[in-house]
PDB file of N, CA and C in Angstrom:
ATOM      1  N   UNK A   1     115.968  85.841  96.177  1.00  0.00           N
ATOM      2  CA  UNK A   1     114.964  85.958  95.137  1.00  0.00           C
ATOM      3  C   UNK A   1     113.948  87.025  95.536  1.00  0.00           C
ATOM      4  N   UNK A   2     113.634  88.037  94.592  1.00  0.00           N
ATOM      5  CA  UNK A   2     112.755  88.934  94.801  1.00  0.00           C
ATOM      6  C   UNK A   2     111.522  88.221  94.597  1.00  0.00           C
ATOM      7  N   UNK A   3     110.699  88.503  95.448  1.00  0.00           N
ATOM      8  CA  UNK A   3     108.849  88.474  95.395  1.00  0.00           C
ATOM      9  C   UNK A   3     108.521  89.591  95.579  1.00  0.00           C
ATOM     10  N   UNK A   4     107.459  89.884  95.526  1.00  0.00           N
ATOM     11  CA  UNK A   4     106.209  90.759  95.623  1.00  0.00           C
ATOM     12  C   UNK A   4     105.224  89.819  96.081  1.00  0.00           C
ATOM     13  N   UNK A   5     104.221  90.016  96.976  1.00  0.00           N
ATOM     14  CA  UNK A   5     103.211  89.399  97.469  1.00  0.00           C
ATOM     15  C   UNK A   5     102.120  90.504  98.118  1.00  0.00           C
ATOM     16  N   UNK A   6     100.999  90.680  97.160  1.00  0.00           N
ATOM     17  CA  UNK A   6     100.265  91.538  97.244  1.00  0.00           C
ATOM     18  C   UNK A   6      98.395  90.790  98.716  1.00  0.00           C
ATOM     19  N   UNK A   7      98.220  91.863  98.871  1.00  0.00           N
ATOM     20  CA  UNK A   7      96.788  91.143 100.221  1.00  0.00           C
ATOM     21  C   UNK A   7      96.050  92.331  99.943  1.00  0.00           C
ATOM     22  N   UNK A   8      94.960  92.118 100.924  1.00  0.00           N
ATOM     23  CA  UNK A   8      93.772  93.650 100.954  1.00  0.00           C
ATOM     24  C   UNK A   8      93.057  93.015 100.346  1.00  0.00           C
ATOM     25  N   UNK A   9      92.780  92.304  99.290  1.00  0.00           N
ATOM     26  CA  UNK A   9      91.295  92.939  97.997  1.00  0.00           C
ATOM     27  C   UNK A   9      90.471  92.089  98.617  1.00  0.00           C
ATOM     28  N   UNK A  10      89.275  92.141  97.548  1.00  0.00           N
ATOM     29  CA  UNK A  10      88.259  91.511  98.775  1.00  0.00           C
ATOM     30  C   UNK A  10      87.126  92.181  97.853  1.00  0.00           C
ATOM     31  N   UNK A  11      85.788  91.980  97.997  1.00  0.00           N
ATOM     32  CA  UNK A  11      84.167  92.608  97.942  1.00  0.00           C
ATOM     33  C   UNK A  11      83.830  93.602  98.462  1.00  0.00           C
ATOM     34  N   UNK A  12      83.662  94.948  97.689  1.00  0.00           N
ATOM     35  CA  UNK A  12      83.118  95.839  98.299  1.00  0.00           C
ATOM     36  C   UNK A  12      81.973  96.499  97.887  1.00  0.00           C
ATOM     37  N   UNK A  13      80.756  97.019  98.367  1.00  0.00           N
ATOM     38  CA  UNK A  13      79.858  97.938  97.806  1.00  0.00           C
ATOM     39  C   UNK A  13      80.718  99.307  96.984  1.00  0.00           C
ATOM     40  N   UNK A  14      79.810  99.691  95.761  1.00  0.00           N
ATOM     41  CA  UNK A  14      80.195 100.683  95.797  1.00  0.00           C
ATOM     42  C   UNK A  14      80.227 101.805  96.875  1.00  0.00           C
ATOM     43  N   UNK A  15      81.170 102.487  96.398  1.00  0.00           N
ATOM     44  CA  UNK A  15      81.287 103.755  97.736  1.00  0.00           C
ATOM     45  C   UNK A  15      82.222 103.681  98.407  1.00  0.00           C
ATOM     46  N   UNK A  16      82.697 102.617  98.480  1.00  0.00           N
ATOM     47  CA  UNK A  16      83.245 101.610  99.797  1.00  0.00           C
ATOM     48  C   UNK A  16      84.547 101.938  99.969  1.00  0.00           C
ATOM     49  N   UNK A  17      85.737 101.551 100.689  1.00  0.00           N
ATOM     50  CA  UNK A  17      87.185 102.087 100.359  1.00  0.00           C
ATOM     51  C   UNK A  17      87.911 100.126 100.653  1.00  0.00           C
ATOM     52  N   UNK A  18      88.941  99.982 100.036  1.00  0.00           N
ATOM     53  CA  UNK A  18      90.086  99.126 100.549  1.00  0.00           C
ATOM     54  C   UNK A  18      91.207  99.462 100.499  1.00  0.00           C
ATOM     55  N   UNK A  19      91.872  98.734 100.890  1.00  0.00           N
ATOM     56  CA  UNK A  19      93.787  99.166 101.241  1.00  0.00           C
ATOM     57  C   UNK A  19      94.733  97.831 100.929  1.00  0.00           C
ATOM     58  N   UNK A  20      94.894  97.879 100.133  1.00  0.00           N
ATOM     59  CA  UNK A  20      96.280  96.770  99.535  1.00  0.00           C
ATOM     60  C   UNK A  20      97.047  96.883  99.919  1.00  0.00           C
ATOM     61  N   UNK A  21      97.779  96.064 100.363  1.00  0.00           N
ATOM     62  CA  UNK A  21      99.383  95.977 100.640  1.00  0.00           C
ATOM     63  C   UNK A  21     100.377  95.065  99.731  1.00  0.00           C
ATOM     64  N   UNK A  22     101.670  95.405  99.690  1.00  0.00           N
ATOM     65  CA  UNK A  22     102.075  94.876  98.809  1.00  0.00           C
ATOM     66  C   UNK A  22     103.807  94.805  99.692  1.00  0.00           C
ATOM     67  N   UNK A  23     104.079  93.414 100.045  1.00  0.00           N
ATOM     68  CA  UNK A  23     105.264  92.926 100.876  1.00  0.00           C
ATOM     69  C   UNK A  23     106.006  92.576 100.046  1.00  0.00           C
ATOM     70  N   UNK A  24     107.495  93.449  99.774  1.00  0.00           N
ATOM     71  CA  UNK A  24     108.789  92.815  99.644  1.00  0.00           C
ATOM     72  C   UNK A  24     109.112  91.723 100.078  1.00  0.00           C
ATOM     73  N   UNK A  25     110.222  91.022  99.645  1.00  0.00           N
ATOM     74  CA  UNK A  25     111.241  89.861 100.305  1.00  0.00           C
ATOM     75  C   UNK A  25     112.250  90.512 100.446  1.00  0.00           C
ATOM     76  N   UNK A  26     112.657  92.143  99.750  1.00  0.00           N
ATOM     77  CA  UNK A  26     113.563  92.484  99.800  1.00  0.00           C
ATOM     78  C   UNK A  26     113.463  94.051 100.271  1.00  0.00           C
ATOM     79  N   UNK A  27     114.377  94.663 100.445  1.00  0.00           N
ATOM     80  CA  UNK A  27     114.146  96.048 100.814  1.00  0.00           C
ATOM     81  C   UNK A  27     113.766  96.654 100.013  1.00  0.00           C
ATOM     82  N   UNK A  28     112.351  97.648  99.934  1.00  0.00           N
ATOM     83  CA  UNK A  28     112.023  98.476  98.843  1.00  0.00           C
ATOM     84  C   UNK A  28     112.918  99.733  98.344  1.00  0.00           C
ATOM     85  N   UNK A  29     113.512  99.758  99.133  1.00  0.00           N
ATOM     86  CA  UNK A  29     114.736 101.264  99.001  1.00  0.00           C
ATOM     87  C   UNK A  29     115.234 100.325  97.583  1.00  0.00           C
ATOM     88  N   UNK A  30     115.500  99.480  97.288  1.00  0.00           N
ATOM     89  CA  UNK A  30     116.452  98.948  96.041  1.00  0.00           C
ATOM     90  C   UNK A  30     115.689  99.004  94.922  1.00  0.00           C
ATOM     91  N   UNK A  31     114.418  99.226  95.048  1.00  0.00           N
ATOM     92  CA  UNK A  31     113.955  99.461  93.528  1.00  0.00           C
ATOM     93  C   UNK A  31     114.034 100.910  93.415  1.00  0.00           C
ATOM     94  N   UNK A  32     114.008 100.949  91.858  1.00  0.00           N
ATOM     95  CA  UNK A  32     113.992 102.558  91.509  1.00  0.00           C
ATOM     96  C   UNK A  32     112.611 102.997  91.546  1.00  0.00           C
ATOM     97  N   UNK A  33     111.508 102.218  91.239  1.00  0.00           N
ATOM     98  CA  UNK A  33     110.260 102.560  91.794  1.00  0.00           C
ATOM     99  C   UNK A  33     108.923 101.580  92.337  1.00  0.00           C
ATOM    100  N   UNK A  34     108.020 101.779  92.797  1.00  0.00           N
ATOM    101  CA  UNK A  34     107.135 100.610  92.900  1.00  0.00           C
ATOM    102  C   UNK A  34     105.488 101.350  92.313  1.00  0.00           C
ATOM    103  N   UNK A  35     105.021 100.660  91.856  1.00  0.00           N
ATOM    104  CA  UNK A  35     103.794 101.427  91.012  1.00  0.00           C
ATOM    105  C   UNK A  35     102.348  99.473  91.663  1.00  0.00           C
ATOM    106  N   UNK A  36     101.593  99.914  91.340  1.00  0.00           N
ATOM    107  CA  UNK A  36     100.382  99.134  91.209  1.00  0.00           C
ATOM    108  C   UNK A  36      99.845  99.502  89.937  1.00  0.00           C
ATOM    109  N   UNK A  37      99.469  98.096  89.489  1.00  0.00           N
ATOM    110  CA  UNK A  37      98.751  98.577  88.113  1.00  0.00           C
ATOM    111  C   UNK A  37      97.711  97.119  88.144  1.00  0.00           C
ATOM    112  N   UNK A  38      96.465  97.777  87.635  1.00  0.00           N
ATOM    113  CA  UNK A  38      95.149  96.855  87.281  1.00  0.00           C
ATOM    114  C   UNK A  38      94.721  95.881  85.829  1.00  0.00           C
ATOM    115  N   UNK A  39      94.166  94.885  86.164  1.00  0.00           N
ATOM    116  CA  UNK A  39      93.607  94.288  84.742  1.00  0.00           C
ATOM    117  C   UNK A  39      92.143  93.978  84.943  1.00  0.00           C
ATOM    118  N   UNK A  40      91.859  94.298  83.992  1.00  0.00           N
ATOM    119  CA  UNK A  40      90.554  93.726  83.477  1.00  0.00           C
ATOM    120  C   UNK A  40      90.903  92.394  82.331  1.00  0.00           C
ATOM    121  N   UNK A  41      89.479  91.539  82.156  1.00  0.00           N
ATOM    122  CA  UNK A  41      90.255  90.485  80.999  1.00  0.00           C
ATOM    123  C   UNK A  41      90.082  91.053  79.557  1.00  0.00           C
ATOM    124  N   UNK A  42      90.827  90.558  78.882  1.00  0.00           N
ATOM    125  CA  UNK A  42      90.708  91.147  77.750  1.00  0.00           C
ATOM    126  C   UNK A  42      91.484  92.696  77.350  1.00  0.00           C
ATOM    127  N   UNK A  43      91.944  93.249  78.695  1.00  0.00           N
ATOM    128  CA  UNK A  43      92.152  94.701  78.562  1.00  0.00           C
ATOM    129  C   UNK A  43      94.144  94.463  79.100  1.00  0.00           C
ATOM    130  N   UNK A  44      94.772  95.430  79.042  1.00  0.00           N
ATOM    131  CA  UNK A  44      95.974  95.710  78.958  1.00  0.00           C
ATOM    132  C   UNK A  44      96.437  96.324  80.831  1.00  0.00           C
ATOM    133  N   UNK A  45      97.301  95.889  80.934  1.00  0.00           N
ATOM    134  CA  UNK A  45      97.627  96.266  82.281  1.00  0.00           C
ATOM    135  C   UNK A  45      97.111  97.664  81.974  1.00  0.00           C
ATOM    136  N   UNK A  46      97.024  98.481  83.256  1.00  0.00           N
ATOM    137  CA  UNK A  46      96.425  99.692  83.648  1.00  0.00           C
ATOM    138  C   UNK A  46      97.358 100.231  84.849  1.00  0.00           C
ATOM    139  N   UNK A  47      97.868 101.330  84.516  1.00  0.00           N
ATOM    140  CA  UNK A  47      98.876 101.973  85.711  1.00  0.00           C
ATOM    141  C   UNK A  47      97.658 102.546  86.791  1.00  0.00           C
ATOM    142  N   UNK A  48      97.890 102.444  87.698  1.00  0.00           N
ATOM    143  CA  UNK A  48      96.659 103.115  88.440  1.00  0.00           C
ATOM    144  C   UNK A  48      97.554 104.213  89.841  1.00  0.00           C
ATOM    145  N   UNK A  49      98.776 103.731  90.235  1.00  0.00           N
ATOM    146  CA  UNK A  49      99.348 104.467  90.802  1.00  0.00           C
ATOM    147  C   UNK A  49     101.251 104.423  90.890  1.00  0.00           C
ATOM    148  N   UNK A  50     102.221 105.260  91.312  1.00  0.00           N
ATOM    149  CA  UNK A  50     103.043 105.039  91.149  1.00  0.00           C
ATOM    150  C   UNK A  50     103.998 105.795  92.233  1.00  0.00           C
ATOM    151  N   UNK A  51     105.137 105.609  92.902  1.00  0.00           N
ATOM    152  CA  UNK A  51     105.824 105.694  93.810  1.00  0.00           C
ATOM    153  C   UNK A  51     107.630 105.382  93.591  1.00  0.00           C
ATOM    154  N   UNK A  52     107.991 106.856  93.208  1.00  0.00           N
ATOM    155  CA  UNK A  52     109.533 106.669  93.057  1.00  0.00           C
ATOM    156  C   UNK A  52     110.256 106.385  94.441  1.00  0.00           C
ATOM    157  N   UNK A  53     111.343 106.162  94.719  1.00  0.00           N
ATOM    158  CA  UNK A  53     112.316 105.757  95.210  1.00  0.00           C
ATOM    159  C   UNK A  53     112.748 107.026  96.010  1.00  0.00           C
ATOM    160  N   UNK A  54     112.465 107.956  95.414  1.00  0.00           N
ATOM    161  CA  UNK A  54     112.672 109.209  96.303  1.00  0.00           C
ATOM    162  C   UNK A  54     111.441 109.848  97.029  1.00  0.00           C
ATOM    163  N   UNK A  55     110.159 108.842  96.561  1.00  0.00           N
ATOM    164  CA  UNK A  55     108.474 109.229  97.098  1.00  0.00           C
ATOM    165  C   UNK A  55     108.094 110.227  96.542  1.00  0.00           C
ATOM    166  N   UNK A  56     108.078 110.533  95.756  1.00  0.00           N
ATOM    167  CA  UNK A  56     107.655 111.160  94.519  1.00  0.00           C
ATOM    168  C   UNK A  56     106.111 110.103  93.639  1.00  0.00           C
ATOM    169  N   UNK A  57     104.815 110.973  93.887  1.00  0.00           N
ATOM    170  CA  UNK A  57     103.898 110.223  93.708  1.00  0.00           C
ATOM    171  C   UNK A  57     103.207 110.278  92.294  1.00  0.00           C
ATOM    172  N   UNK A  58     102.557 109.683  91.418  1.00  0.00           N
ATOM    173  CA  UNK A  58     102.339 109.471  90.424  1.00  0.00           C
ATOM    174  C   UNK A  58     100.449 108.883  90.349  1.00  0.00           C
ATOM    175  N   UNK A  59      99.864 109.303  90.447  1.00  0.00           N
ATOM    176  CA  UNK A  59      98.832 109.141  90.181  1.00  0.00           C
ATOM    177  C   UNK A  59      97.901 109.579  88.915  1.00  0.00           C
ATOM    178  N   UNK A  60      97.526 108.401  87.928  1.00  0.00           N
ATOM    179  CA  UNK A  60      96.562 108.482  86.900  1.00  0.00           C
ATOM    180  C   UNK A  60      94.905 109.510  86.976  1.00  0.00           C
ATOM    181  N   UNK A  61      94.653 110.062  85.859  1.00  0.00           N
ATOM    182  CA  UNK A  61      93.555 110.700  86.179  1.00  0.00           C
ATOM    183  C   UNK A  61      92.188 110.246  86.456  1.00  0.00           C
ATOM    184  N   UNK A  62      92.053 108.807  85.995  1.00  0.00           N
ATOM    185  CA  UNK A  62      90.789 107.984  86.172  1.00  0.00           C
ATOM    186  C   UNK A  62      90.778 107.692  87.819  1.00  0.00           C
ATOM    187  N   UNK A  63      91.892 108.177  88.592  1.00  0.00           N
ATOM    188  CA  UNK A  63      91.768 107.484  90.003  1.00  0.00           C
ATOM    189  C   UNK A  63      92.324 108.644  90.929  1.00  0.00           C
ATOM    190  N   UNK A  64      92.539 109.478  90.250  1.00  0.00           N
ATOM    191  CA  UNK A  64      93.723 110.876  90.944  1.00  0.00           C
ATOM    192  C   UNK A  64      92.190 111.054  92.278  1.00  0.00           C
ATOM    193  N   UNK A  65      92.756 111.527  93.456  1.00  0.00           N
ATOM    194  CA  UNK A  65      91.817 111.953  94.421  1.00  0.00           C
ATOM    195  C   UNK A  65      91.194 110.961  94.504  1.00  0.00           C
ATOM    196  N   UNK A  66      90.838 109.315  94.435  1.00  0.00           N
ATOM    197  CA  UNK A  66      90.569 108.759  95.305  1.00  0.00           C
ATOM    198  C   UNK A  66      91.262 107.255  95.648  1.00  0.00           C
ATOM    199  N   UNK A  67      92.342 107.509  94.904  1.00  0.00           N
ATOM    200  CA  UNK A  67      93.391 106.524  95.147  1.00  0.00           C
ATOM    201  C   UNK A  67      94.957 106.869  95.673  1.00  0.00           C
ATOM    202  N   UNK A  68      95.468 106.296  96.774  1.00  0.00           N
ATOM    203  CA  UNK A  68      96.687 107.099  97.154  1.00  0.00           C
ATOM    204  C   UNK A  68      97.802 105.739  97.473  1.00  0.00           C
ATOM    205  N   UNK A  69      99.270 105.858  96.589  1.00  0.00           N
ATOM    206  CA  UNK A  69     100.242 105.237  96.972  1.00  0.00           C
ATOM    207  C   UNK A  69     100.844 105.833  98.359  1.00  0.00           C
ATOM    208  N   UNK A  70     101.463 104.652  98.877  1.00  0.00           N
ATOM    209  CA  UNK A  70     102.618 105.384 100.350  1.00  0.00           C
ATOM    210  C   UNK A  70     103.328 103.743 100.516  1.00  0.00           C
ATOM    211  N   UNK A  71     104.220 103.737 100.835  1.00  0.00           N
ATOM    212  CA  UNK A  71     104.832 103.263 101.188  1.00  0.00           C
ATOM    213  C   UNK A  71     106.032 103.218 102.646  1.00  0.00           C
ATOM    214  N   UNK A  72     106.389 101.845 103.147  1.00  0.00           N
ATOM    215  CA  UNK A  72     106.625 101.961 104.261  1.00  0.00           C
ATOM    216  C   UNK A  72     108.177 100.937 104.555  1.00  0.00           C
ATOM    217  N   UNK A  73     109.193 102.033 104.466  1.00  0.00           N
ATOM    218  CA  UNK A  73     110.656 101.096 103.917  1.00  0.00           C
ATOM    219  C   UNK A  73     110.889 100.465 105.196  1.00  0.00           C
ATOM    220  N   UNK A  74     110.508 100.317 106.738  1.00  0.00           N
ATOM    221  CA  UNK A  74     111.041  99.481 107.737  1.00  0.00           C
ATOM    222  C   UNK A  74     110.268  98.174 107.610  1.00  0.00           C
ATOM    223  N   UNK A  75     109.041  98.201 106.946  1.00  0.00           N
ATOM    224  CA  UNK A  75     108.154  97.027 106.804  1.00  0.00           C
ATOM    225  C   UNK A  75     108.189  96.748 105.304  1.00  0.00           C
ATOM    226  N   UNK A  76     108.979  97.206 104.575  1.00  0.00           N
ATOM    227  CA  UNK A  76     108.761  96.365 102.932  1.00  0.00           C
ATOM    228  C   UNK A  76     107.739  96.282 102.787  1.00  0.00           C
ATOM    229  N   UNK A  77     106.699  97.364 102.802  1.00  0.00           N
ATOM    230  CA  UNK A  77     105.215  97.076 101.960  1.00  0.00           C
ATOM    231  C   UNK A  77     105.448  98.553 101.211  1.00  0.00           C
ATOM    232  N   UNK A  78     104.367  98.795 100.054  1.00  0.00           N
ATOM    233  CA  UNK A  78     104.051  99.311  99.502  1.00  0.00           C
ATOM    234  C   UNK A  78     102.257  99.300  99.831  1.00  0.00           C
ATOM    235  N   UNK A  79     101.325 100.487  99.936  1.00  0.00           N
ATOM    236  CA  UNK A  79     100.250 100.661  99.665  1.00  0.00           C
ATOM    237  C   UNK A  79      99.598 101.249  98.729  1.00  0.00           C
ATOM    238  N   UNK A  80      98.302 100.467  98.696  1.00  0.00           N
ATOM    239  CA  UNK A  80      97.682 101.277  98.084  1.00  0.00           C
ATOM    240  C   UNK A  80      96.211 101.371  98.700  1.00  0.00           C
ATOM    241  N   UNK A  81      95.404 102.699  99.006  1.00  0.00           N
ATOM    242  CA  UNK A  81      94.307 103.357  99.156  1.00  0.00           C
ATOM    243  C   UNK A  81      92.991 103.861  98.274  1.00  0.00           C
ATOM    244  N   UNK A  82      92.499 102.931  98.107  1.00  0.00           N
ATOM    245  CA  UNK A  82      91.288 103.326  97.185  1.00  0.00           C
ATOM    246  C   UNK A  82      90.132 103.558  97.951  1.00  0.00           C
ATOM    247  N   UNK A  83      89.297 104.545  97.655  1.00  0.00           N
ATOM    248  CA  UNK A  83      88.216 104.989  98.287  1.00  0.00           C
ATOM    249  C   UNK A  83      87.267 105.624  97.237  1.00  0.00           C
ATOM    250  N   UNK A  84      85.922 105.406  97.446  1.00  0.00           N
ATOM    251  CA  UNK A  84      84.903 105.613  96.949  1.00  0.00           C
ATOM    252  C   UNK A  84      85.164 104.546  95.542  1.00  0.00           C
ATOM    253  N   UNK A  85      85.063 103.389  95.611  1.00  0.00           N
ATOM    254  CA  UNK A  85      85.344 102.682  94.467  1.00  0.00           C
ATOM    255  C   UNK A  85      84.242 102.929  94.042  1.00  0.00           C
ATOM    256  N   UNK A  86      83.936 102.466  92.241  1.00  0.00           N
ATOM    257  CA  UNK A  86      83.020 102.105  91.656  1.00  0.00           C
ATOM    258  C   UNK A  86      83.134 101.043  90.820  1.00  0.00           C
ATOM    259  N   UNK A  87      82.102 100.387  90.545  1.00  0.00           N
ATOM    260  CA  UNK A  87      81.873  99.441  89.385  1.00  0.00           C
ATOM    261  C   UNK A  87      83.092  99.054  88.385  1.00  0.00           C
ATOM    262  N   UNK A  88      83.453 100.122  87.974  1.00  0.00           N
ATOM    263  CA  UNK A  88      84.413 100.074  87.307  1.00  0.00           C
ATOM    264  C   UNK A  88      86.006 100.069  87.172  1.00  0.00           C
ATOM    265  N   UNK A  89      86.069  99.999  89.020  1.00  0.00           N
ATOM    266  CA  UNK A  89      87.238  99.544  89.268  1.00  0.00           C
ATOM    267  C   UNK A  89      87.602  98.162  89.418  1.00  0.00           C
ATOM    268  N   UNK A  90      86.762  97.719  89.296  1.00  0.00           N
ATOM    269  CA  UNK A  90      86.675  95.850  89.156  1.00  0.00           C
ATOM    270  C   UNK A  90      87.627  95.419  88.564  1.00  0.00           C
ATOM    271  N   UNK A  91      88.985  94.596  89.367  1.00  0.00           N
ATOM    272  CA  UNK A  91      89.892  94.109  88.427  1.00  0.00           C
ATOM    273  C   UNK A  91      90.933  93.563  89.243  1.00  0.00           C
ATOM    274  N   UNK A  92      91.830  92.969  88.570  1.00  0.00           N
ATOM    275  CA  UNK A  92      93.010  92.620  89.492  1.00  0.00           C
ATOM    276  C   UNK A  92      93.806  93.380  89.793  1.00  0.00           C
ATOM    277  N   UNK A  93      94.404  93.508  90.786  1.00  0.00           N
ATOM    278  CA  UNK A  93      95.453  94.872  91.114  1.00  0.00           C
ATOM    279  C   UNK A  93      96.842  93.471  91.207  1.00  0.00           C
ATOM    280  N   UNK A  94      97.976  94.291  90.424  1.00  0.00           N
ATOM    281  CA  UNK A  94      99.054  93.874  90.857  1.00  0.00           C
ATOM    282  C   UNK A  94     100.199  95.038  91.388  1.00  0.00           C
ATOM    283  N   UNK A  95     101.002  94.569  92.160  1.00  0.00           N
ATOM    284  CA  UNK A  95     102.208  95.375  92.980  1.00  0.00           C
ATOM    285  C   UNK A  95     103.225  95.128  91.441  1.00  0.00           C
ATOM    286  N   UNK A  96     103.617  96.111  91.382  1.00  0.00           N
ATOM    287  CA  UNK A  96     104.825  96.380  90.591  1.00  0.00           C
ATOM    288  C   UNK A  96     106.312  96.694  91.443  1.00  0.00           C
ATOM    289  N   UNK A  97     107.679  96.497  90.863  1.00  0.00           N
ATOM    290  CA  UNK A  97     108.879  96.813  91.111  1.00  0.00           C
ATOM    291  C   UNK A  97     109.893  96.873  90.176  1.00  0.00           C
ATOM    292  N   UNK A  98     110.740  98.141  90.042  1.00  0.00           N
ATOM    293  CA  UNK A  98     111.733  98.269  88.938  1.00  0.00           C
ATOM    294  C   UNK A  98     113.222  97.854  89.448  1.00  0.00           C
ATOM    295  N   UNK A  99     113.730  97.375  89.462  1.00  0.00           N
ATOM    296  CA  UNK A  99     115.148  97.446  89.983  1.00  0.00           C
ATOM    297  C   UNK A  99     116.143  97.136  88.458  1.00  0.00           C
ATOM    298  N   UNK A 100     116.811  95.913  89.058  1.00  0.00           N
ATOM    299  CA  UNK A 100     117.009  94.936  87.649  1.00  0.00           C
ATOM    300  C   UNK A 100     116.369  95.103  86.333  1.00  0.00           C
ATOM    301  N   UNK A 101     115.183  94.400  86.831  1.00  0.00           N
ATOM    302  CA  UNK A 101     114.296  94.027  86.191  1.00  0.00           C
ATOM    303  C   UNK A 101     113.024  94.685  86.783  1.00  0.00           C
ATOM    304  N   UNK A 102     112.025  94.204  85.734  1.00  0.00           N
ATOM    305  CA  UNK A 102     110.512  93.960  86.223  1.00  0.00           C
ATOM    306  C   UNK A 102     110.285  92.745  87.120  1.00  0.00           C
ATOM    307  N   UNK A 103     109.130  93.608  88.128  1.00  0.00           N
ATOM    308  CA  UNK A 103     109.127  92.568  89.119  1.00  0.00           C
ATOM    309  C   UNK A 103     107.760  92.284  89.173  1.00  0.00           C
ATOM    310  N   UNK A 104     106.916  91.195  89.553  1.00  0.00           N
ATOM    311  CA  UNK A 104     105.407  91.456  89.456  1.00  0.00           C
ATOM    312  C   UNK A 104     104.836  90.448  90.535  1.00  0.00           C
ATOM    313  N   UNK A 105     103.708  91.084  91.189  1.00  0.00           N
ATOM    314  CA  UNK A 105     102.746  90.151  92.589  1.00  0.00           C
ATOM    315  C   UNK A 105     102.059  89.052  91.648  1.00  0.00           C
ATOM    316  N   UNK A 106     101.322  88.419  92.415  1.00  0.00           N
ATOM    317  CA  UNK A 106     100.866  87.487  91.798  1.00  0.00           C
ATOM    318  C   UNK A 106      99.115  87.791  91.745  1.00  0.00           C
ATOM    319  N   UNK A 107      99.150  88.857  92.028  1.00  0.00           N
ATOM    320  CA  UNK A 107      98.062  90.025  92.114  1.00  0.00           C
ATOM    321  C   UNK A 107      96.849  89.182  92.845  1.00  0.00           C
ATOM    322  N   UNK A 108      95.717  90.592  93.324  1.00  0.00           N
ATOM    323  CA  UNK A 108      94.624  90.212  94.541  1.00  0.00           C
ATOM    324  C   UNK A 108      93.524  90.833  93.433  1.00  0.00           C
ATOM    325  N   UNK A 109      92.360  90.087  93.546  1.00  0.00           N
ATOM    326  CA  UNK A 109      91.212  90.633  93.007  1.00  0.00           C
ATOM    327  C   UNK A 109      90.580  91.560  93.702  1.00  0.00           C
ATOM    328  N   UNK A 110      90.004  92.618  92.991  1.00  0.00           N
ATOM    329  CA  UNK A 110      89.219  94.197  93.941  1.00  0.00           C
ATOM    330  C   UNK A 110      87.881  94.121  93.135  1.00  0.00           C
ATOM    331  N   UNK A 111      86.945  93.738  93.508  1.00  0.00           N
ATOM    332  CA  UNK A 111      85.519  93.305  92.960  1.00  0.00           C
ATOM    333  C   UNK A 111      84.580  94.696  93.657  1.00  0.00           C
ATOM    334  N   UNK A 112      83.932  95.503  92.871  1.00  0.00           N
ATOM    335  CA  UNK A 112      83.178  97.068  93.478  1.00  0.00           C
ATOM    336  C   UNK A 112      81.727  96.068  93.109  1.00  0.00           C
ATOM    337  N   UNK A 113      81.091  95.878  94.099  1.00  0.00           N
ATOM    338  CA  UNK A 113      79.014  95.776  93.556  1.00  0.00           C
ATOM    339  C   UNK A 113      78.856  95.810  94.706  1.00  0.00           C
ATOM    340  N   UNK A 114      77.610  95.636  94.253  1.00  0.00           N
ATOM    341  CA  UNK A 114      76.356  95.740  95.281  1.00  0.00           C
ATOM    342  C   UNK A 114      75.537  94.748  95.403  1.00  0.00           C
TER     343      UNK A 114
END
């Protein structure tokens, strides 16, 4: 059974940086890609970064330059790097995976104040 199991988030001042991780059960080489994407309530998932299978990177313009995917196929994680958050990155981050199917974390909250 595939999981995703996402960690990192946490309280930060603005300014501040965190680093998500996001652990396979299975080898990430088998998806065709792995992406992170955010919610707010009320609002629609949000792609925030993205990572093909060949590492080929995909980054949105609301986050381009201070958010960075990488990933790491001997440890089945996927990352993600946010730095200089603001206010308005406040939201749940979930780990994404394409293979089969859609695959989804059970996502970590990323809270930006002061």
């Amino acid at each position: 059974q595939v999981q995703l199991v996402e960690s990192g988030g946490g309280l930060v001042q603005p300014g501040g940086s965190l680093r998500l991780s996001c652990a396979a059960s299975v080898s990430i080489a088998t998806f065709n890609h792995m992406a992170w994407f955010r919610q707010t309530p009320g609002m629609q998932r949000e792609l925030v970064a993205k990572i093909t299978n060949g590492g080929s990177t995909l980054i949105p313009r609301p986050v381009k330059g201070r958010f960075t995917i990488s990933r790491d196929v001997a440890k089945r994680t996927v990352s993600l790097q946010m730095n200089s958050l603001k206010p308005e990155d406040t939201a749940v981050y979930y780990c994404y995976g394409y293979s089969d199917r859609e695959y989804w974390g059970q996502g970590t909250q990323v809270t930006v104040s002061s």
